[in-house]
PDB file of N, CA and C in Angstrom:
ATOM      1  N   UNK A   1     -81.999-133.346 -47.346  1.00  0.00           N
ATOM      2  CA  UNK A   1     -80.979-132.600 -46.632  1.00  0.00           C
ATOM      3  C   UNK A   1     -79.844-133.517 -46.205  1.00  0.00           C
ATOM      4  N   UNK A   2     -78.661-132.886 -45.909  1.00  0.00           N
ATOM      5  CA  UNK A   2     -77.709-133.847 -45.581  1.00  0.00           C
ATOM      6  C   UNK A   2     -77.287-133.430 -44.164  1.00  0.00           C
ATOM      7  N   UNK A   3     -76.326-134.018 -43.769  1.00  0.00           N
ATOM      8  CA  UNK A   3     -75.996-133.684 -42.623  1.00  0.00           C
ATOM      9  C   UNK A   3     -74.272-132.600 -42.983  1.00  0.00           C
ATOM     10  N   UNK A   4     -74.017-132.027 -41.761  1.00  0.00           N
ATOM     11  CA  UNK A   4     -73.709-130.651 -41.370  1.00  0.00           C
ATOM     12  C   UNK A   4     -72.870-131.208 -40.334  1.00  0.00           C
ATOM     13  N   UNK A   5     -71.602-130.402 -40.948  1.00  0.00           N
ATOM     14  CA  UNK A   5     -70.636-130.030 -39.175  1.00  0.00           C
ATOM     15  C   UNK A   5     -71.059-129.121 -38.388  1.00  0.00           C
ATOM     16  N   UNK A   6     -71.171-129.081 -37.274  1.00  0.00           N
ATOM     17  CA  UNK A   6     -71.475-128.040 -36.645  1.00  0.00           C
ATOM     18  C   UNK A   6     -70.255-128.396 -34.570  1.00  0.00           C
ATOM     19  N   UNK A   7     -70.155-127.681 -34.070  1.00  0.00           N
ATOM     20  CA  UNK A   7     -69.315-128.100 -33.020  1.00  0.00           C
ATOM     21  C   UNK A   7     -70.512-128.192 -31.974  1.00  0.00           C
ATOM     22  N   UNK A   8     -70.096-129.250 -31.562  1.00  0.00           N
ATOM     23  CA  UNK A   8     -70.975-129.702 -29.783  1.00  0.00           C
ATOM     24  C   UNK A   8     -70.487-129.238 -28.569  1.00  0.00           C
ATOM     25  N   UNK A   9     -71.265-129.182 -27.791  1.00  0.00           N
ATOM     26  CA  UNK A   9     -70.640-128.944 -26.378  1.00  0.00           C
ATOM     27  C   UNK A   9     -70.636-130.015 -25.986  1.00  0.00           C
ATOM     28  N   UNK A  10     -69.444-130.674 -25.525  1.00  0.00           N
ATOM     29  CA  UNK A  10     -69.697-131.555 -24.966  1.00  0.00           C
ATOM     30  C   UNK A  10     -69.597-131.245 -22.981  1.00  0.00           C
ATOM     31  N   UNK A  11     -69.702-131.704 -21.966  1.00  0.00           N
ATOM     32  CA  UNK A  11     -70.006-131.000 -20.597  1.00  0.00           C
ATOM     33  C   UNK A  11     -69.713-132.427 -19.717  1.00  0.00           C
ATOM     34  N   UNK A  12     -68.379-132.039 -19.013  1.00  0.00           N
ATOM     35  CA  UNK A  12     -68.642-133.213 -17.676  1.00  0.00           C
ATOM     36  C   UNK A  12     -68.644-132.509 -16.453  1.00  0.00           C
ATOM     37  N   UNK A  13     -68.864-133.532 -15.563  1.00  0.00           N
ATOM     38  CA  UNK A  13     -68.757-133.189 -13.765  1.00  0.00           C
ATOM     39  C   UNK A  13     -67.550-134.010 -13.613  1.00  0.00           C
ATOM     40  N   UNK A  14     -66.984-133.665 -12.088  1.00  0.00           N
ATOM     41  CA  UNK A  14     -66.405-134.499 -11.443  1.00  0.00           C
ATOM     42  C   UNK A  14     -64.685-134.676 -12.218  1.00  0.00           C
ATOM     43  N   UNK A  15     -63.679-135.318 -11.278  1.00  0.00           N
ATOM     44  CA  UNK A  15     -62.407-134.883 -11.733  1.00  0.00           C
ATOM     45  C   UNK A  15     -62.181-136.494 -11.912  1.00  0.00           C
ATOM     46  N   UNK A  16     -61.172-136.773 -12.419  1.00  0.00           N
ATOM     47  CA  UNK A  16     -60.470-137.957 -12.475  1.00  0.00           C
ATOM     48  C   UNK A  16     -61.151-139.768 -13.279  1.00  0.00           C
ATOM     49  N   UNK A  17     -61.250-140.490 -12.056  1.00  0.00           N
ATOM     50  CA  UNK A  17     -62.156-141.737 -12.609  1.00  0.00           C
ATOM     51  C   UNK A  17     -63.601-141.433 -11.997  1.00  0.00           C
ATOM     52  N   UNK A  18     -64.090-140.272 -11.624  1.00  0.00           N
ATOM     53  CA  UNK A  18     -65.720-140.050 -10.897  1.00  0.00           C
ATOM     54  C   UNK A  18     -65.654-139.129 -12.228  1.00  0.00           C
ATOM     55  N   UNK A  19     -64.848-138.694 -12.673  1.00  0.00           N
ATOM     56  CA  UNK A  19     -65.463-137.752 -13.733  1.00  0.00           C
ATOM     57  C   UNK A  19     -66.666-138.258 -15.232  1.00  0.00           C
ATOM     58  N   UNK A  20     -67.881-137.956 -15.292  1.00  0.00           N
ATOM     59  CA  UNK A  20     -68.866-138.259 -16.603  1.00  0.00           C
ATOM     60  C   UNK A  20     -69.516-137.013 -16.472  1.00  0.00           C
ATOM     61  N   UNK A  21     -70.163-137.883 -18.249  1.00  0.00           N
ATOM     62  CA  UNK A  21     -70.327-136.817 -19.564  1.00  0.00           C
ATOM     63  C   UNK A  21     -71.831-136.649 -19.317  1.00  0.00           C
ATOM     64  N   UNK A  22     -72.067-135.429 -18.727  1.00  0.00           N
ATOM     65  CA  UNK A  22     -73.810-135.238 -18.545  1.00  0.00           C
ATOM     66  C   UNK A  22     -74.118-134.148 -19.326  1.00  0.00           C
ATOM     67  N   UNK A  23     -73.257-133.630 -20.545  1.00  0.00           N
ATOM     68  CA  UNK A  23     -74.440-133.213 -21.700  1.00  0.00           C
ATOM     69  C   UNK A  23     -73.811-133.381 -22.845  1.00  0.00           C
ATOM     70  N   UNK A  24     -74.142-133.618 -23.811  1.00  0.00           N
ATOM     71  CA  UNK A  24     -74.037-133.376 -25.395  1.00  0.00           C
ATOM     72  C   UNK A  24     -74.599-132.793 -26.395  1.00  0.00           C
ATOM     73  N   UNK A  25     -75.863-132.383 -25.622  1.00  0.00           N
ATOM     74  CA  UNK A  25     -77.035-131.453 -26.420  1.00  0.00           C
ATOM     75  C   UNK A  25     -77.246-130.294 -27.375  1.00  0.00           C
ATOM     76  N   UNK A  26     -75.864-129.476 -26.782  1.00  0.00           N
ATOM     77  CA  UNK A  26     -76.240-128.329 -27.845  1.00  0.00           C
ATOM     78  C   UNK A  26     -74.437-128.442 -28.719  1.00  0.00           C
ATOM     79  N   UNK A  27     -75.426-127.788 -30.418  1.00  0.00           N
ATOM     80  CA  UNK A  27     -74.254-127.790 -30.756  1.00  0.00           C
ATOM     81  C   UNK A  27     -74.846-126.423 -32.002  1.00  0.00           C
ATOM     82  N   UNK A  28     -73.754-125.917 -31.969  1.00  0.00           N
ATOM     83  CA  UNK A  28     -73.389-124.273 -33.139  1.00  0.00           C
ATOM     84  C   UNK A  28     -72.738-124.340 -34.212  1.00  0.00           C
ATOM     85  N   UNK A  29     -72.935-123.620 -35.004  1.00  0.00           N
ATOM     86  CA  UNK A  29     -72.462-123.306 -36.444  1.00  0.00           C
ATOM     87  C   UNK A  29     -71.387-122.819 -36.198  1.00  0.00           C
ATOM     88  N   UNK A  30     -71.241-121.815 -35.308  1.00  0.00           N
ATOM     89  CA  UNK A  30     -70.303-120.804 -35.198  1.00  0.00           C
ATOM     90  C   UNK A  30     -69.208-121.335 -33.835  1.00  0.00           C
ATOM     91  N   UNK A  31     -67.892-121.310 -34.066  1.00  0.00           N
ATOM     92  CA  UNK A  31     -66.988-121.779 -32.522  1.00  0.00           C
ATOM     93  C   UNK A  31     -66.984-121.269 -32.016  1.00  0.00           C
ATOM     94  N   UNK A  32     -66.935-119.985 -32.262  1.00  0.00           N
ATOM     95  CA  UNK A  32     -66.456-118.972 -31.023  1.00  0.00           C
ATOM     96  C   UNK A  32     -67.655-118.901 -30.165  1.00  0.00           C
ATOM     97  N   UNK A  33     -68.699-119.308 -30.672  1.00  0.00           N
ATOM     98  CA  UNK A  33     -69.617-118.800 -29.613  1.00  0.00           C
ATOM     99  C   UNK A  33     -70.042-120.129 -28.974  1.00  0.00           C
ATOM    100  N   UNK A  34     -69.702-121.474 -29.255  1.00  0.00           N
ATOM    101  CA  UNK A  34     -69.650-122.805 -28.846  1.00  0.00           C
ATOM    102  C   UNK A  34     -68.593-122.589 -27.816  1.00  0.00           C
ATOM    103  N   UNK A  35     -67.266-122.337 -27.612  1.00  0.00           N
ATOM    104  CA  UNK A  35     -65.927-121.404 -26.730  1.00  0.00           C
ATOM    105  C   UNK A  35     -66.558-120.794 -25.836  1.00  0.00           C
ATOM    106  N   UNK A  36     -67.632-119.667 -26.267  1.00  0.00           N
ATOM    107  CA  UNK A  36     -67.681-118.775 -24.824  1.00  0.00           C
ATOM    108  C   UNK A  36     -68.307-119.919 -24.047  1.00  0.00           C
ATOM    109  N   UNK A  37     -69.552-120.305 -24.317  1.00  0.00           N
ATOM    110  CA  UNK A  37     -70.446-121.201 -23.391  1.00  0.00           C
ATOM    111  C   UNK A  37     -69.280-122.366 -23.037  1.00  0.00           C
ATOM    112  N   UNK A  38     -68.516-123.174 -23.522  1.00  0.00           N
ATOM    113  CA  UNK A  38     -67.510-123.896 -22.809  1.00  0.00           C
ATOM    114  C   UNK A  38     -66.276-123.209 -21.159  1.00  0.00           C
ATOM    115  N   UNK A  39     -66.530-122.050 -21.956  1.00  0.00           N
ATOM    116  CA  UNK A  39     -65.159-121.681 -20.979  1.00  0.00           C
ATOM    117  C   UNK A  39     -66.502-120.509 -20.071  1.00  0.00           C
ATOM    118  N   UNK A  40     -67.776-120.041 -20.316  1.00  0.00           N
ATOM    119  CA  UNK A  40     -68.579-119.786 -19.110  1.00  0.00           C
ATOM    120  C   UNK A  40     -68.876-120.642 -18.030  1.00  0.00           C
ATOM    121  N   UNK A  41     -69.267-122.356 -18.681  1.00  0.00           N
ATOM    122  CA  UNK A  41     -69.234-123.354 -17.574  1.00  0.00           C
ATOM    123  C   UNK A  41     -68.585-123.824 -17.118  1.00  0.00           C
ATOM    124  N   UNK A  42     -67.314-123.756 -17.487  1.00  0.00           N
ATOM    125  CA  UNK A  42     -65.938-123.524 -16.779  1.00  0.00           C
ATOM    126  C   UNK A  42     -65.580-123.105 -15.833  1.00  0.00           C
ATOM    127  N   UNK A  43     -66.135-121.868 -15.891  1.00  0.00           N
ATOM    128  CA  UNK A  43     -65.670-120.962 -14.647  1.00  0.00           C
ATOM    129  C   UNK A  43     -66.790-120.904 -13.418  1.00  0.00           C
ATOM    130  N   UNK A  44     -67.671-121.975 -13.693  1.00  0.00           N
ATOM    131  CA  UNK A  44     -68.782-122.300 -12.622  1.00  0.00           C
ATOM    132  C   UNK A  44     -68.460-123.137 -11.433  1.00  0.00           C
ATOM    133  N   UNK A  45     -66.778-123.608 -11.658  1.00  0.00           N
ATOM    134  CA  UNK A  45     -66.308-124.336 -10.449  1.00  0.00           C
ATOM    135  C   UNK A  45     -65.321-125.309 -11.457  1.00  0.00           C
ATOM    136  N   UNK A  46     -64.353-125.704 -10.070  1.00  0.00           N
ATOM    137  CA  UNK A  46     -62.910-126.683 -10.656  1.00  0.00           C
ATOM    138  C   UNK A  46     -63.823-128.234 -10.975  1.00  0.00           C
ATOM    139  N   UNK A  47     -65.285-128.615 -10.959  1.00  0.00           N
ATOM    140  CA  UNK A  47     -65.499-129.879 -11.045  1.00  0.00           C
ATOM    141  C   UNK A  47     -66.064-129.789 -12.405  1.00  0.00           C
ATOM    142  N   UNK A  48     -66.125-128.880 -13.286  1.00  0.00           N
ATOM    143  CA  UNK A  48     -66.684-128.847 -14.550  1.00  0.00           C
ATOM    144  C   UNK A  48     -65.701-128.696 -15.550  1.00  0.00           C
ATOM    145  N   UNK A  49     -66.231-129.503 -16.894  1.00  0.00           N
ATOM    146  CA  UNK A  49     -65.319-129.456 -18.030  1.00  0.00           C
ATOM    147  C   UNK A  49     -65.999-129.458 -19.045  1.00  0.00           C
ATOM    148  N   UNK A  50     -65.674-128.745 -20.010  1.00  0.00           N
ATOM    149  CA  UNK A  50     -66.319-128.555 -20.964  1.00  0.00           C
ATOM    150  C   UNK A  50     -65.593-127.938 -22.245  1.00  0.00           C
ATOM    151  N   UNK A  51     -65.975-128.175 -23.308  1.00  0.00           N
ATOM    152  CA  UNK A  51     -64.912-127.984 -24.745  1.00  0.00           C
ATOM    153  C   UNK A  51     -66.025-128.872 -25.750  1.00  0.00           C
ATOM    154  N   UNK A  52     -65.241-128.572 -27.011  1.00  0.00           N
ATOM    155  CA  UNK A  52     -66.232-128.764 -27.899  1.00  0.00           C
ATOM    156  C   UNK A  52     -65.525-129.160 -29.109  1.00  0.00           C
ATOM    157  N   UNK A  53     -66.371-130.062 -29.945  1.00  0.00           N
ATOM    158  CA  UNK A  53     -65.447-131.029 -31.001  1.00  0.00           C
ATOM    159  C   UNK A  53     -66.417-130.688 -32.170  1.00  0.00           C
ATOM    160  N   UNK A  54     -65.866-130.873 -33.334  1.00  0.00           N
ATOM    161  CA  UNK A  54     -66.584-130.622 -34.315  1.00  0.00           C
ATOM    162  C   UNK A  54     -66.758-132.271 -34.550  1.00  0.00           C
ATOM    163  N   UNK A  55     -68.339-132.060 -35.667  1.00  0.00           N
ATOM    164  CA  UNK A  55     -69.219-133.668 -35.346  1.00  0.00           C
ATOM    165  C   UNK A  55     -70.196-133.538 -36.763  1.00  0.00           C
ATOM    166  N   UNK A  56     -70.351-134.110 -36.950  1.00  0.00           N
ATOM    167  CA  UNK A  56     -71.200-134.411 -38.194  1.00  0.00           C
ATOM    168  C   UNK A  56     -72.556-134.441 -37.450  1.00  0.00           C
ATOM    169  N   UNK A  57     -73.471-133.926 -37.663  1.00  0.00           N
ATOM    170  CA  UNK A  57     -74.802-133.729 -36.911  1.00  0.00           C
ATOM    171  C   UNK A  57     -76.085-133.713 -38.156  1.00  0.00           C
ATOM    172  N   UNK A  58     -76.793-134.534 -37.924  1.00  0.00           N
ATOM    173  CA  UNK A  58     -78.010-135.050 -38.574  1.00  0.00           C
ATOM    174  C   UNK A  58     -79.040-133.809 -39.371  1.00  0.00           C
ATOM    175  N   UNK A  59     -79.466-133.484 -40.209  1.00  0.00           N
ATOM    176  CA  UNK A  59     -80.229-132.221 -40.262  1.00  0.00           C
ATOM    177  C   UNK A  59     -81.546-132.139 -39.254  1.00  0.00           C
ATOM    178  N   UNK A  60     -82.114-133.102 -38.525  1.00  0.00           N
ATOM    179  CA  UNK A  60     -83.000-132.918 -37.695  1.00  0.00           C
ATOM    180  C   UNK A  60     -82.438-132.543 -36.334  1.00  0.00           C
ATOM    181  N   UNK A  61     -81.315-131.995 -36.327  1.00  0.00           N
ATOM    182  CA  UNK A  61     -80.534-131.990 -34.919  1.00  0.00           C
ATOM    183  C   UNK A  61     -80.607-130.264 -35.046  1.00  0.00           C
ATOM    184  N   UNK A  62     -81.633-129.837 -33.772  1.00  0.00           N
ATOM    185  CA  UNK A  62     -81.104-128.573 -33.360  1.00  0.00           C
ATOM    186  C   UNK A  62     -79.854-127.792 -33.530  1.00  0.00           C
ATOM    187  N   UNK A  63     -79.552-127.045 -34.127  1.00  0.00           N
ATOM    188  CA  UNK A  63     -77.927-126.490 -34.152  1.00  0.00           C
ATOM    189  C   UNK A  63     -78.734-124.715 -34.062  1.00  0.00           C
ATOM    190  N   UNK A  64     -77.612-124.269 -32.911  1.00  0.00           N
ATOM    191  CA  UNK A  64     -77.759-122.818 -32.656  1.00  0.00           C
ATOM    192  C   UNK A  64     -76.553-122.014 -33.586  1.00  0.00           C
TER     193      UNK A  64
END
């Protein structure tokens, strides 16, 4: 098997120079639905950020 684009979530806390990256875990086939879950944890408060990059991901890598 080879490896696969698929888009990540990537997820931080915190604003400015306190701001880090506490997830990278999930990543989808599909964007739009990688989008909703970015812009749902979004709207969980002004200290969260979240968006999503497309990534070359391993075939043993979970992808939803």
């Amino acid at each position: 098997m080879e490896a696969t684009v698929a888009f990540v979530l990537y997820v931080f806390l915190g604003t400015g120079e306190d701001r880090r990256k506490v997830s990278e875990d999930l990543a989808f086939l599909d964007l739009t639905e990688c989008v909703w879950y970015a812009q749902t944890l979004h709207k969980q408060g002004s200290q969260i950020t979240a968006y999503c990059l497309p990534k070359m991901v391993p075939p043993t890598r979970k992808v939803y």
